[in-house]
PDB file of N, CA and C in Angstrom:
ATOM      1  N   UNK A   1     139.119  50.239 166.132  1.00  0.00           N
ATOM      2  CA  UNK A   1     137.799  50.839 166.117  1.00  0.00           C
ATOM      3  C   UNK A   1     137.565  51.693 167.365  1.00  0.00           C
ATOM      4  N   UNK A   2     138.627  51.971 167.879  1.00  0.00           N
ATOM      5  CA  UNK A   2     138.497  52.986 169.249  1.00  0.00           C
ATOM      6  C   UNK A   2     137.811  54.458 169.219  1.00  0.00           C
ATOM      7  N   UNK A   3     136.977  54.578 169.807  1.00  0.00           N
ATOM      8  CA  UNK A   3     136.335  55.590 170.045  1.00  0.00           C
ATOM      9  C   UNK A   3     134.520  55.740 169.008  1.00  0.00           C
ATOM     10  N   UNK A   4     134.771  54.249 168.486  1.00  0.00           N
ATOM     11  CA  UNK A   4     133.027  54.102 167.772  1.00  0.00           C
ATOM     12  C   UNK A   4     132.267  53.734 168.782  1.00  0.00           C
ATOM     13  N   UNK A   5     130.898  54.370 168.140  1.00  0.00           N
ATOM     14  CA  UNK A   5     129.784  53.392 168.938  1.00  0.00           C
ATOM     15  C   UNK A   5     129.612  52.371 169.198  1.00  0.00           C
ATOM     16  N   UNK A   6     129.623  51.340 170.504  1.00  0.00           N
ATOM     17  CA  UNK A   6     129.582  50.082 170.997  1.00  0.00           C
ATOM     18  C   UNK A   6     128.637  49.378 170.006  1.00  0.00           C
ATOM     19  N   UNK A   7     127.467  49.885 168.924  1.00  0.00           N
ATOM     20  CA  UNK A   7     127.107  49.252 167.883  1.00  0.00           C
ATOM     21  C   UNK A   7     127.246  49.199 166.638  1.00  0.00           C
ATOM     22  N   UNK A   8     128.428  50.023 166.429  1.00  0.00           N
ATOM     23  CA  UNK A   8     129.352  49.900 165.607  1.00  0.00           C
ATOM     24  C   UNK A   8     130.274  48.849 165.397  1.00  0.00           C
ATOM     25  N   UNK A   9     131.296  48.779 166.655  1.00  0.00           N
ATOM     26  CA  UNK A   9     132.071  47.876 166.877  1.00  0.00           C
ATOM     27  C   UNK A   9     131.464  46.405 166.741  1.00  0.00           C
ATOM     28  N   UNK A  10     130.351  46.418 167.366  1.00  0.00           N
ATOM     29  CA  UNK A  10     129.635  45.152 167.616  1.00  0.00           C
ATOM     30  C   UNK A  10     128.681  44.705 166.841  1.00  0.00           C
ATOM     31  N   UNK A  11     128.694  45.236 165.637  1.00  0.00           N
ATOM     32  CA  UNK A  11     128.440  44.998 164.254  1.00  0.00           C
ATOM     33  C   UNK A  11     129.234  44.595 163.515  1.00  0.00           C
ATOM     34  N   UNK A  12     130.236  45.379 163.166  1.00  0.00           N
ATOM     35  CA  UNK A  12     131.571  44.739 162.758  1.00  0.00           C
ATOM     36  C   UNK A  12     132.100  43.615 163.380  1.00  0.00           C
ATOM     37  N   UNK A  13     131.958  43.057 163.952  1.00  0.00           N
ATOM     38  CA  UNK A  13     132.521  41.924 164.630  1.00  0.00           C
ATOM     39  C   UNK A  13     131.377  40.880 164.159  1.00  0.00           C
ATOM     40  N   UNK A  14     130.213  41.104 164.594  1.00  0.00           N
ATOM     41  CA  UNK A  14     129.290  39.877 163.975  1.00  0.00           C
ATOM     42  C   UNK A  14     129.093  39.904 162.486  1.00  0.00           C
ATOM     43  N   UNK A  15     129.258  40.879 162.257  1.00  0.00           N
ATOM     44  CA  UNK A  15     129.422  40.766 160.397  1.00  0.00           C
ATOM     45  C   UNK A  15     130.323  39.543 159.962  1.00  0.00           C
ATOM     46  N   UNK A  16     131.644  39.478 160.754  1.00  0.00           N
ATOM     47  CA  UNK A  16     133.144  38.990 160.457  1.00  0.00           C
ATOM     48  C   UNK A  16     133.057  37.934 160.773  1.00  0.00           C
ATOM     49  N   UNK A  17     132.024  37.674 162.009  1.00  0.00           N
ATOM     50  CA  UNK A  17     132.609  36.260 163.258  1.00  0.00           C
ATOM     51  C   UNK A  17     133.939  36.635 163.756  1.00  0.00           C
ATOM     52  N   UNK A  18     133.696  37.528 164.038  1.00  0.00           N
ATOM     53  CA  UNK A  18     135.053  37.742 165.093  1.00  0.00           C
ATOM     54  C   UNK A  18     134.564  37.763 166.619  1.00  0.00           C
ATOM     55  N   UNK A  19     135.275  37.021 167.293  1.00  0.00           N
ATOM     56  CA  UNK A  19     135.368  37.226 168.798  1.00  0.00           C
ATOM     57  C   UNK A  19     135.869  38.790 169.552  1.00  0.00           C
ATOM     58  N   UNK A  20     134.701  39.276 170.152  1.00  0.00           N
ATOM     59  CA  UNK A  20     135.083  40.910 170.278  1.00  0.00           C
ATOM     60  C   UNK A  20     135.951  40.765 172.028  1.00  0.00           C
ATOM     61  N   UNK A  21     137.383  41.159 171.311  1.00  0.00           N
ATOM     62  CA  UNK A  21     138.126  41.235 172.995  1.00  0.00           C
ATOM     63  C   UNK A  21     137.861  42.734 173.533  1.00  0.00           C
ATOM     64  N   UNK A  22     137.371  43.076 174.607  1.00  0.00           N
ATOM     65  CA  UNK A  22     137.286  44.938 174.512  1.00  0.00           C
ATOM     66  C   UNK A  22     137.703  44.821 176.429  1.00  0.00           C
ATOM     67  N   UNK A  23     138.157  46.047 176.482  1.00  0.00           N
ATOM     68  CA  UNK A  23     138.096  46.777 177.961  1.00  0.00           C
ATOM     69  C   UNK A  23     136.506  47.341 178.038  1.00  0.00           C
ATOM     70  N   UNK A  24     135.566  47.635 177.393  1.00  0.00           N
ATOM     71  CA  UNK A  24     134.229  48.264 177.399  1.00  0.00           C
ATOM     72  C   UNK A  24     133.645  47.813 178.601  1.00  0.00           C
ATOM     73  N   UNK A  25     133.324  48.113 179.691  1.00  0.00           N
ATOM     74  CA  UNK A  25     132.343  47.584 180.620  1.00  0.00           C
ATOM     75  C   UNK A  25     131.029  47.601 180.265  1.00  0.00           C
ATOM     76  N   UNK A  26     130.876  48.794 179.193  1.00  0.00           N
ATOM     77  CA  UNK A  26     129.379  48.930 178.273  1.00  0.00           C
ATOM     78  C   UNK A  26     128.954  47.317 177.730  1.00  0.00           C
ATOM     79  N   UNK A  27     129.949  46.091 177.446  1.00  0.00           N
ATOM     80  CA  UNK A  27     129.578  44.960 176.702  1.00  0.00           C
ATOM     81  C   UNK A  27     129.026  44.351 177.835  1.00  0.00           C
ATOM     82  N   UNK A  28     129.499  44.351 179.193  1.00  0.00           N
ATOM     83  CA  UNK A  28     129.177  43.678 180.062  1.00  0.00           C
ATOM     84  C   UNK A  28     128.024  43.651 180.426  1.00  0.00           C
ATOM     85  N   UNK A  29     127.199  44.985 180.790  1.00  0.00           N
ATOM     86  CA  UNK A  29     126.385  45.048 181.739  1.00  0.00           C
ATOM     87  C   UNK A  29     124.997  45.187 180.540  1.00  0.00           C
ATOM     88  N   UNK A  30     125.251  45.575 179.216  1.00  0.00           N
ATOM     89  CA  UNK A  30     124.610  46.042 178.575  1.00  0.00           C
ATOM     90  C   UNK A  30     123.704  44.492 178.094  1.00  0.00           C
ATOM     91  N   UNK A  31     122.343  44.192 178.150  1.00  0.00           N
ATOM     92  CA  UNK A  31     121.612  42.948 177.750  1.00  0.00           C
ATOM     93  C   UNK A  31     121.810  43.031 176.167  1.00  0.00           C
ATOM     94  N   UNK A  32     121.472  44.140 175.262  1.00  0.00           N
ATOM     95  CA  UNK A  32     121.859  44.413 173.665  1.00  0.00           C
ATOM     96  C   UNK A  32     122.317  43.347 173.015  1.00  0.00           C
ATOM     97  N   UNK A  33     123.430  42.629 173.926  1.00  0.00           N
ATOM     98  CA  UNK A  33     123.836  41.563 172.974  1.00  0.00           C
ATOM     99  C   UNK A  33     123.275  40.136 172.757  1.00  0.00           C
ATOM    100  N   UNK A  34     123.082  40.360 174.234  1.00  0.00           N
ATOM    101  CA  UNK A  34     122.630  39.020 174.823  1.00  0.00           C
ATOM    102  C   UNK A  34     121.710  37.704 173.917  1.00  0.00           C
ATOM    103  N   UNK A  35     121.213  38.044 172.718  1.00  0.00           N
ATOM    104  CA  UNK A  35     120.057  37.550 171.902  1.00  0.00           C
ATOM    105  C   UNK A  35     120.575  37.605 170.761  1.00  0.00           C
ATOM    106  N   UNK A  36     121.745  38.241 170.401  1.00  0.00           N
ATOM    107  CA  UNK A  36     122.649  38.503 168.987  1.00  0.00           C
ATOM    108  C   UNK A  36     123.395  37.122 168.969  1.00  0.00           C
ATOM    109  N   UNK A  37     123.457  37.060 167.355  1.00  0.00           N
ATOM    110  CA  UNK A  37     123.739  35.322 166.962  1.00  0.00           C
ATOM    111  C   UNK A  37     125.379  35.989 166.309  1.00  0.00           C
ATOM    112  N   UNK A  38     126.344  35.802 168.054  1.00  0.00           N
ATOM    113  CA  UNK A  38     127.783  36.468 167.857  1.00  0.00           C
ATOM    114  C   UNK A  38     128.896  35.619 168.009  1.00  0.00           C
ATOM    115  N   UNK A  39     130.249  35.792 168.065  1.00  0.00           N
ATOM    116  CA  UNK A  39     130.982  34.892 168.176  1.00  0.00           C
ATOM    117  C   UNK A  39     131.706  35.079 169.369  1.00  0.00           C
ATOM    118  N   UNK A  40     131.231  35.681 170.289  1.00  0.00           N
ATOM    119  CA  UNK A  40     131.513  35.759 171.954  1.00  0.00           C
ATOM    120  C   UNK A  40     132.056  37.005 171.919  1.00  0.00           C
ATOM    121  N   UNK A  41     131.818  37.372 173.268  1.00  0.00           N
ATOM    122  CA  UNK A  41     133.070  38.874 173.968  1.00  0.00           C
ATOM    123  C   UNK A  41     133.136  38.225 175.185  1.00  0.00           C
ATOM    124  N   UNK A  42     134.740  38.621 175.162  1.00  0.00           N
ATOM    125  CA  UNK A  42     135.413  38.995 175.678  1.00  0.00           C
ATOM    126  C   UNK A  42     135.257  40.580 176.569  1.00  0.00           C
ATOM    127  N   UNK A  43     135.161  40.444 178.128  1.00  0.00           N
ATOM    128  CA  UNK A  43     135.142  41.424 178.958  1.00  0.00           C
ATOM    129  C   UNK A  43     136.768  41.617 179.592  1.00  0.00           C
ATOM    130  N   UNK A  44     138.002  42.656 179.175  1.00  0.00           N
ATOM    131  CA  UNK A  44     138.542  42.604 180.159  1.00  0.00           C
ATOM    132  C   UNK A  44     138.699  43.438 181.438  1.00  0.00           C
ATOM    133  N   UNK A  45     138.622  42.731 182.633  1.00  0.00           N
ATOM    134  CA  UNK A  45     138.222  43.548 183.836  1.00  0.00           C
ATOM    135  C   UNK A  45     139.744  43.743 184.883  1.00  0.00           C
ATOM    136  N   UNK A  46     140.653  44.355 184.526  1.00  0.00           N
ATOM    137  CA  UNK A  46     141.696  44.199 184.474  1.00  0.00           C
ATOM    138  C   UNK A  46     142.562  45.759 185.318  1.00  0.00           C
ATOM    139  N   UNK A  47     143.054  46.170 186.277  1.00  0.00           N
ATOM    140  CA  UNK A  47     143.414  47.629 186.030  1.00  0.00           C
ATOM    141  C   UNK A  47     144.168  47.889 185.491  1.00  0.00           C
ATOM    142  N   UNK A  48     143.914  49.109 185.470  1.00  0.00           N
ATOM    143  CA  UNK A  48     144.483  50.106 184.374  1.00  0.00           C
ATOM    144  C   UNK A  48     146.331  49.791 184.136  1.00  0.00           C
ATOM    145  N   UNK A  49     146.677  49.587 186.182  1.00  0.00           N
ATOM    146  CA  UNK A  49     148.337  50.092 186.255  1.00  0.00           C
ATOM    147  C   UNK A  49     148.691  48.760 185.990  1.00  0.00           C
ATOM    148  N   UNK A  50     147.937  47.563 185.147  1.00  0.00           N
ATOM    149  CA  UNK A  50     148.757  46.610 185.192  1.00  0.00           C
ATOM    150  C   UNK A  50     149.467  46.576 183.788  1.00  0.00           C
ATOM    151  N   UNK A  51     150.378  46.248 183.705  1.00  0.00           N
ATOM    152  CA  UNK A  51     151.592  46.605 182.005  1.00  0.00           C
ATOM    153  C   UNK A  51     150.801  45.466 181.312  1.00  0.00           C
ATOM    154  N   UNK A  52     150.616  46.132 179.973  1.00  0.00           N
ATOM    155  CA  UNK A  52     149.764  46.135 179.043  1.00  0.00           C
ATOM    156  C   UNK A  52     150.314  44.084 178.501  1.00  0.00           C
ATOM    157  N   UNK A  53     151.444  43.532 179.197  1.00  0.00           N
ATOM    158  CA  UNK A  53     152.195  42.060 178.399  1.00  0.00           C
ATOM    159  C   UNK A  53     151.469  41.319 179.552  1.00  0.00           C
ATOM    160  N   UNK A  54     151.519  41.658 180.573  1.00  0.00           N
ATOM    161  CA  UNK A  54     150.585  41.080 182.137  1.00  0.00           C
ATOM    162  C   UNK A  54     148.898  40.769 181.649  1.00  0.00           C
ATOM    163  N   UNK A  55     148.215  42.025 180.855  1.00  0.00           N
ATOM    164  CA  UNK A  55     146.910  41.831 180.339  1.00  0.00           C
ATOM    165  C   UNK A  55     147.045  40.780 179.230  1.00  0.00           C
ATOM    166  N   UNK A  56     148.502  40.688 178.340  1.00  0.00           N
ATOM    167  CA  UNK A  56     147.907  40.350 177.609  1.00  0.00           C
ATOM    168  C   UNK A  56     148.057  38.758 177.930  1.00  0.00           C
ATOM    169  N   UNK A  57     148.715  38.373 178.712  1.00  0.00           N
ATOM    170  CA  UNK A  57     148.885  36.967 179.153  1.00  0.00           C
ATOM    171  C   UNK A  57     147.790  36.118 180.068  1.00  0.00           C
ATOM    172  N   UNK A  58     147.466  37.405 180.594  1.00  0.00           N
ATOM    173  CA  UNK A  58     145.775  36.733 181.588  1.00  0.00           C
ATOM    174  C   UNK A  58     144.962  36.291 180.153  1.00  0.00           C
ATOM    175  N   UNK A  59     144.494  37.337 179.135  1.00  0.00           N
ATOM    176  CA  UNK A  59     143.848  37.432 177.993  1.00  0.00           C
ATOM    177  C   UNK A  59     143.935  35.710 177.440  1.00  0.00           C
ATOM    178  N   UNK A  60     145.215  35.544 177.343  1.00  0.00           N
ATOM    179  CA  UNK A  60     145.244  33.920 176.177  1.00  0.00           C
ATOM    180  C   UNK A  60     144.995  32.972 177.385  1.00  0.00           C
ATOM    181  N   UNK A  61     145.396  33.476 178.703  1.00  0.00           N
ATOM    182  CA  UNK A  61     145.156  32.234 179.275  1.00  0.00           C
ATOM    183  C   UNK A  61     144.310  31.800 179.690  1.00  0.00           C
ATOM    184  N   UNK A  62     143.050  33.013 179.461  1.00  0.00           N
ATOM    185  CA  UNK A  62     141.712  32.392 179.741  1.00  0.00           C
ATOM    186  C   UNK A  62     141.347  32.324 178.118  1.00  0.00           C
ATOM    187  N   UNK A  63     141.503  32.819 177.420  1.00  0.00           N
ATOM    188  CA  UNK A  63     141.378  32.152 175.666  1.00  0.00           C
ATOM    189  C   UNK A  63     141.398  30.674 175.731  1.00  0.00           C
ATOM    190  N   UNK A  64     142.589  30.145 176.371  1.00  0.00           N
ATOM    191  CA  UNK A  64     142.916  28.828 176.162  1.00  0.00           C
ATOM    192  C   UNK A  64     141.810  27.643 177.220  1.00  0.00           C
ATOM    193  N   UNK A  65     141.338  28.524 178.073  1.00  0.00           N
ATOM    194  CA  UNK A  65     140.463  27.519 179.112  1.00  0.00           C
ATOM    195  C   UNK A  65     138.950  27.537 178.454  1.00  0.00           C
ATOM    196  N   UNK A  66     138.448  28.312 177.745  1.00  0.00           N
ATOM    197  CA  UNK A  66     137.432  28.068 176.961  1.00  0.00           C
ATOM    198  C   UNK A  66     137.555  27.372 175.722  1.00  0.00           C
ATOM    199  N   UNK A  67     136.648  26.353 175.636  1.00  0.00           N
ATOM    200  CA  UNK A  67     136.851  25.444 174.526  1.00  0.00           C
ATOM    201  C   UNK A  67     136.157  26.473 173.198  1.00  0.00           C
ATOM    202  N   UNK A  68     136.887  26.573 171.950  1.00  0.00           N
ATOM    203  CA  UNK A  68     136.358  27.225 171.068  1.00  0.00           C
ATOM    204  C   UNK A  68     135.121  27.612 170.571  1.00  0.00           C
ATOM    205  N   UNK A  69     134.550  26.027 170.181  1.00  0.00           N
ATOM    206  CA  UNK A  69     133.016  25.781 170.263  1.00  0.00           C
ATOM    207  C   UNK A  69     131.773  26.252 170.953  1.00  0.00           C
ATOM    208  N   UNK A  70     132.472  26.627 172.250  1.00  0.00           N
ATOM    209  CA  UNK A  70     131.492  27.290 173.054  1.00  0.00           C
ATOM    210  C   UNK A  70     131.351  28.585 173.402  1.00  0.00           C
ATOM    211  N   UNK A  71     132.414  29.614 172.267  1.00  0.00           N
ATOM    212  CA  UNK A  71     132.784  30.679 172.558  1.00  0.00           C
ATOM    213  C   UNK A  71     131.044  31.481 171.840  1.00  0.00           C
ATOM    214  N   UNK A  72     130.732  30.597 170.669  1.00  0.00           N
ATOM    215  CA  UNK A  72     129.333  31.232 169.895  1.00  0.00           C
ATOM    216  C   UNK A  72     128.618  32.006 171.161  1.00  0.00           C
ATOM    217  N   UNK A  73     128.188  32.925 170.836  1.00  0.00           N
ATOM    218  CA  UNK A  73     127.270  33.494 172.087  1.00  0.00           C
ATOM    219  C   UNK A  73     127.527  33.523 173.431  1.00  0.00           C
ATOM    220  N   UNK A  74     128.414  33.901 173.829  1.00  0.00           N
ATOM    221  CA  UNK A  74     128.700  33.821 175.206  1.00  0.00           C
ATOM    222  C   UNK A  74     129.458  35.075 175.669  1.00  0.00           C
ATOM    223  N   UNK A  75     129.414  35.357 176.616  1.00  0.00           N
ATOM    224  CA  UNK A  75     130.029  36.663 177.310  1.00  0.00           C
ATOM    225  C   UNK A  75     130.843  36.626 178.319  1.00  0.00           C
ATOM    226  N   UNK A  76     132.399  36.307 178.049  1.00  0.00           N
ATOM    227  CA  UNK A  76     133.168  36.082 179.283  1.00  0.00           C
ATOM    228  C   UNK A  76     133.529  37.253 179.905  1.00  0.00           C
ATOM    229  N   UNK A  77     133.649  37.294 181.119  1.00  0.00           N
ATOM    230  CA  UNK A  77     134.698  38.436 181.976  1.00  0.00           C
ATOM    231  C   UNK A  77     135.777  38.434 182.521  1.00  0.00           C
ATOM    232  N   UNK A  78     136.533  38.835 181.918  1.00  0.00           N
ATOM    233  CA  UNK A  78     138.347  37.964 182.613  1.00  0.00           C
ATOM    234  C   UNK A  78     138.601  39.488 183.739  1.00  0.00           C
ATOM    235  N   UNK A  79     139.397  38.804 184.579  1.00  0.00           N
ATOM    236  CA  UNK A  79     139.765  39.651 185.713  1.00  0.00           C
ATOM    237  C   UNK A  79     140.847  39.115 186.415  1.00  0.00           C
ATOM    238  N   UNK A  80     141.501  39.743 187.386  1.00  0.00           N
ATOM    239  CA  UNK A  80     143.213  38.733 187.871  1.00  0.00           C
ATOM    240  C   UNK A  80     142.367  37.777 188.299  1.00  0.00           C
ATOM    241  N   UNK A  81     142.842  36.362 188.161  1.00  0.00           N
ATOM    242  CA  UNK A  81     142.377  35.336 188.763  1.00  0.00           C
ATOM    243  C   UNK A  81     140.881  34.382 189.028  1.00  0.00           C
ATOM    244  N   UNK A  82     140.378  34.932 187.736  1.00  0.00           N
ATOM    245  CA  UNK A  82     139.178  34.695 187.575  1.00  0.00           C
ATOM    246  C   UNK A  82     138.618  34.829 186.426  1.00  0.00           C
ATOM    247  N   UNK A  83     137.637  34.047 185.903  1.00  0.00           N
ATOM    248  CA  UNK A  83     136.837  34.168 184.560  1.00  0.00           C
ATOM    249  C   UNK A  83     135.469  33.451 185.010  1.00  0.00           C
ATOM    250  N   UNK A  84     134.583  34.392 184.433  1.00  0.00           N
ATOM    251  CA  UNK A  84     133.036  34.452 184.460  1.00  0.00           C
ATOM    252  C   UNK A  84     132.360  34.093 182.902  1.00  0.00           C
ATOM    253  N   UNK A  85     131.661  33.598 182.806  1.00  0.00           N
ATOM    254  CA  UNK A  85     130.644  33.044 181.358  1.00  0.00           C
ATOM    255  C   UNK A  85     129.472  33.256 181.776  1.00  0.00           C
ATOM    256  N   UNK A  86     129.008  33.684 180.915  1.00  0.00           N
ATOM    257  CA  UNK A  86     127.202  33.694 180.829  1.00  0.00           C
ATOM    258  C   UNK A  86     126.784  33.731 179.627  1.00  0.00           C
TER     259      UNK A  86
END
């Protein structure tokens, strides 16, 4: 869905119950979601020059430290060495 409107994407995803993984910093900062009955995003805060198997291994390994159940509504931010929830 690259290059749709962030309420596009984020429609499609709560339509589905899908957990939205995105690079968007727009999900982060943006409140829009915050009150939407979603199945979590995923923020990755990650640079650019790091090889795309490096992202994707931070990605599951903070997947795996959140318990599923609590993913409903919530907004993580993964970054090297760190993960944020709200």
């Amino acid at each position: 869905m690259r290059g749709r409107p962030d309420s596009v994407v984020f429609g499609y995803a709560v339509e589905h119950r899908l957990t939205l993984i995105t690079r968007d910093l727009g999900f982060a900062t943006s409140q829009d979601w915050q009150f939407a009955n979603h199945a979590g995003i995923i923020v990755v805060r990650i640079p650019n020059e790091v090889s795309i198997s490096t992202i994707k291994g931070i990605v599951i390994e903070a997947i795996r430290k959140i318990p599923c159940d609590r993913l409903d509504g919530l907004l993580v931010i993964v970054e090297p060495n760190r993960i944020r929830m709200r």
